[in-house]
Protein backbone atom coordinates (compact mmCIF):
# COMPACT_ATOMS: atom_id res chain seq x y z
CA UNK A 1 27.71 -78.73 135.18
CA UNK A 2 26.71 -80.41 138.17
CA UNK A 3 26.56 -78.17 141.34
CA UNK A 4 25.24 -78.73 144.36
CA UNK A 5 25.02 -76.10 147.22
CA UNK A 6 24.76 -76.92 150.97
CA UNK A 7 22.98 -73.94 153.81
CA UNK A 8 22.49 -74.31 157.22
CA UNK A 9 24.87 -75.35 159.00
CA UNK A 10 25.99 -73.90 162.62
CA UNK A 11 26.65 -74.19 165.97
CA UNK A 12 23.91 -75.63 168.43
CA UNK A 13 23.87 -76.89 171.77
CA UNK A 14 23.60 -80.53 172.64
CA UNK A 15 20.04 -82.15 172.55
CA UNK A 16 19.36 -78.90 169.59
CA UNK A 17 17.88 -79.14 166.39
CA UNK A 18 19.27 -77.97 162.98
CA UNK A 19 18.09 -77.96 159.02
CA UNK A 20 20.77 -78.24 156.30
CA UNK A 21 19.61 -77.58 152.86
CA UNK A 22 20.82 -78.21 149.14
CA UNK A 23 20.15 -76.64 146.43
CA UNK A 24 21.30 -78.67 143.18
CA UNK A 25 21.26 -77.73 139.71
CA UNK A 26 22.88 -79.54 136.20
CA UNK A 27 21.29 -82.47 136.29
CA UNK A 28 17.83 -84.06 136.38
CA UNK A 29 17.54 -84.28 139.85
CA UNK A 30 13.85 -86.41 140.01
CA UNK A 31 15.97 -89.17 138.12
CA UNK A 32 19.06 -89.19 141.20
CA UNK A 33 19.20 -91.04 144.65
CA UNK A 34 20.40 -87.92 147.04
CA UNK A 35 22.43 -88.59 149.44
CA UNK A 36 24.16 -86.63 152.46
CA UNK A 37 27.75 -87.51 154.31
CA UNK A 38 29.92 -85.84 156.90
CA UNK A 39 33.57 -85.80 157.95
CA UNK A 40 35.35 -85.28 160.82
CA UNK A 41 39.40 -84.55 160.83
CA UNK A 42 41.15 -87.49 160.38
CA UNK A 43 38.38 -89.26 159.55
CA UNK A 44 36.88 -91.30 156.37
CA UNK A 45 33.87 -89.11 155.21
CA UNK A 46 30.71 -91.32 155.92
CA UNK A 47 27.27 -91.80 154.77
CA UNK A 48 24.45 -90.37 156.99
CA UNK A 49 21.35 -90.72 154.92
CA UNK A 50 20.47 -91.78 151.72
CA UNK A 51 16.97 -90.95 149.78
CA UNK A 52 15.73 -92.29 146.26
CA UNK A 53 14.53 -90.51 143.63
CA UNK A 54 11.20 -90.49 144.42
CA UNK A 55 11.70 -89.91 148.31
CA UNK A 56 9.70 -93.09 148.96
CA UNK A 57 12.77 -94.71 150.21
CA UNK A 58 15.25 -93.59 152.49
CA UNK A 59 17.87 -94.85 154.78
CA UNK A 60 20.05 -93.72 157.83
CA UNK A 61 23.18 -94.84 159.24
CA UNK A 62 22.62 -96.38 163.08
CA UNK A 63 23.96 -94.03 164.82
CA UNK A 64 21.43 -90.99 163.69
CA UNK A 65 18.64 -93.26 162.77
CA UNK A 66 15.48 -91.83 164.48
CA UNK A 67 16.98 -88.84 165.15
CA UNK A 68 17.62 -86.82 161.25
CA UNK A 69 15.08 -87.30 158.73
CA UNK A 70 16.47 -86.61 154.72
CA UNK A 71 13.45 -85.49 152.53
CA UNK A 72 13.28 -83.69 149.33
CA UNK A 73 11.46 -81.66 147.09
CA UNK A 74 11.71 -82.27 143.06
CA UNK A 75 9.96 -79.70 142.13
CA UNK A 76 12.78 -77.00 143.55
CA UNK A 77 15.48 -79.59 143.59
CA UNK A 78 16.46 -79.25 147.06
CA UNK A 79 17.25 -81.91 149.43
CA UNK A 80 17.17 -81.65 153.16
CA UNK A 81 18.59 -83.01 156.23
CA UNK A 82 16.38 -82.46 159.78
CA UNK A 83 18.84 -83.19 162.94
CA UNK A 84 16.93 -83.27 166.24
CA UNK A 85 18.31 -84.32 169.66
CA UNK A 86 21.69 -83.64 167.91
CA UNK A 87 24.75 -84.99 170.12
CA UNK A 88 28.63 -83.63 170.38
CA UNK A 89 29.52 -86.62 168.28
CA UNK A 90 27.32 -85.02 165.43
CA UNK A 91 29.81 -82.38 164.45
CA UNK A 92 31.72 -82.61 161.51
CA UNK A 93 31.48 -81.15 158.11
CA UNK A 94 27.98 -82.56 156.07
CA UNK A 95 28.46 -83.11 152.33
CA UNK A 96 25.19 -83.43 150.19
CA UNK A 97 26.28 -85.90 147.35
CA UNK A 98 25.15 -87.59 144.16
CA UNK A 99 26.37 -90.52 141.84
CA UNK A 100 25.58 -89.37 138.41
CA UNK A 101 27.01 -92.37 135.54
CA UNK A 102 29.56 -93.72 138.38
CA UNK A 103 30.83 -90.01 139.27
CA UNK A 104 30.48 -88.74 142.72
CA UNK A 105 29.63 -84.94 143.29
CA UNK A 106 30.04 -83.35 146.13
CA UNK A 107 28.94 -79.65 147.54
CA UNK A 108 31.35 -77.56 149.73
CA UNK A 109 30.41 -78.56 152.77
CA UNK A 110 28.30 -76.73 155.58
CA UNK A 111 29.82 -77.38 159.55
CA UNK A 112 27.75 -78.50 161.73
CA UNK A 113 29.32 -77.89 165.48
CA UNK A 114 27.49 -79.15 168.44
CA UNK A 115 28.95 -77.91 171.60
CA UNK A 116 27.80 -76.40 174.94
């Protein structure tokens, strides 16, 4: 079955960098678009940054653009999410996703808390 397992997540201080991993497994991963979200309470979960299956494309929302960087690496199926000059407004809970014949997957969750 489809699993995918998220690491690194944490608490760091504003203008801080983190790296959250994930590890997937039950699927062909070089043949999947990756892609990672995050939640906040009370909030719609929403899509930070997107990657195809190749890595040669990849895509941010505004609001972190220039600041994360998704890459990933087929030959260990992990993809990863870079956060640098990371801001209050950055914590919430980040998913790691994939759409696999029009089902979503989702991992646990890792928190990511950014707080002085």
């Amino acid at each position: 079955q489809v699993q995918l397992v998220e690491s690194g997540g944490g608490l760091v201080q504003p203008g801080g960098s983190l790296r959250l991993s994930c590890a997937a497994s039950g699927f062909t991963f070089n043949t999947a678009a990756m892609t990672w979200f995050r939640q906040t309470p009370g909030r719609l979960r929403e899509l930070v940054a997107a990657i195809t299956e190749t890595g040669g494309i990849t895509n941010y929302m505004d609001s972190v653009r220039g600041r994360f960087t998704i890459s990933r690496d087929n030959d260990k199926n992990t993809v990863d999410l870079e956060m640098n000059s990371l801001k209050p407004e950055d914590t919430a809970v980040y998913y790691c996703s994939v759409l696999i014949r029009s089902i979503r997957y989702w991992g646990q969750g890792t928190q990511v808390t950014v707080s002085s």
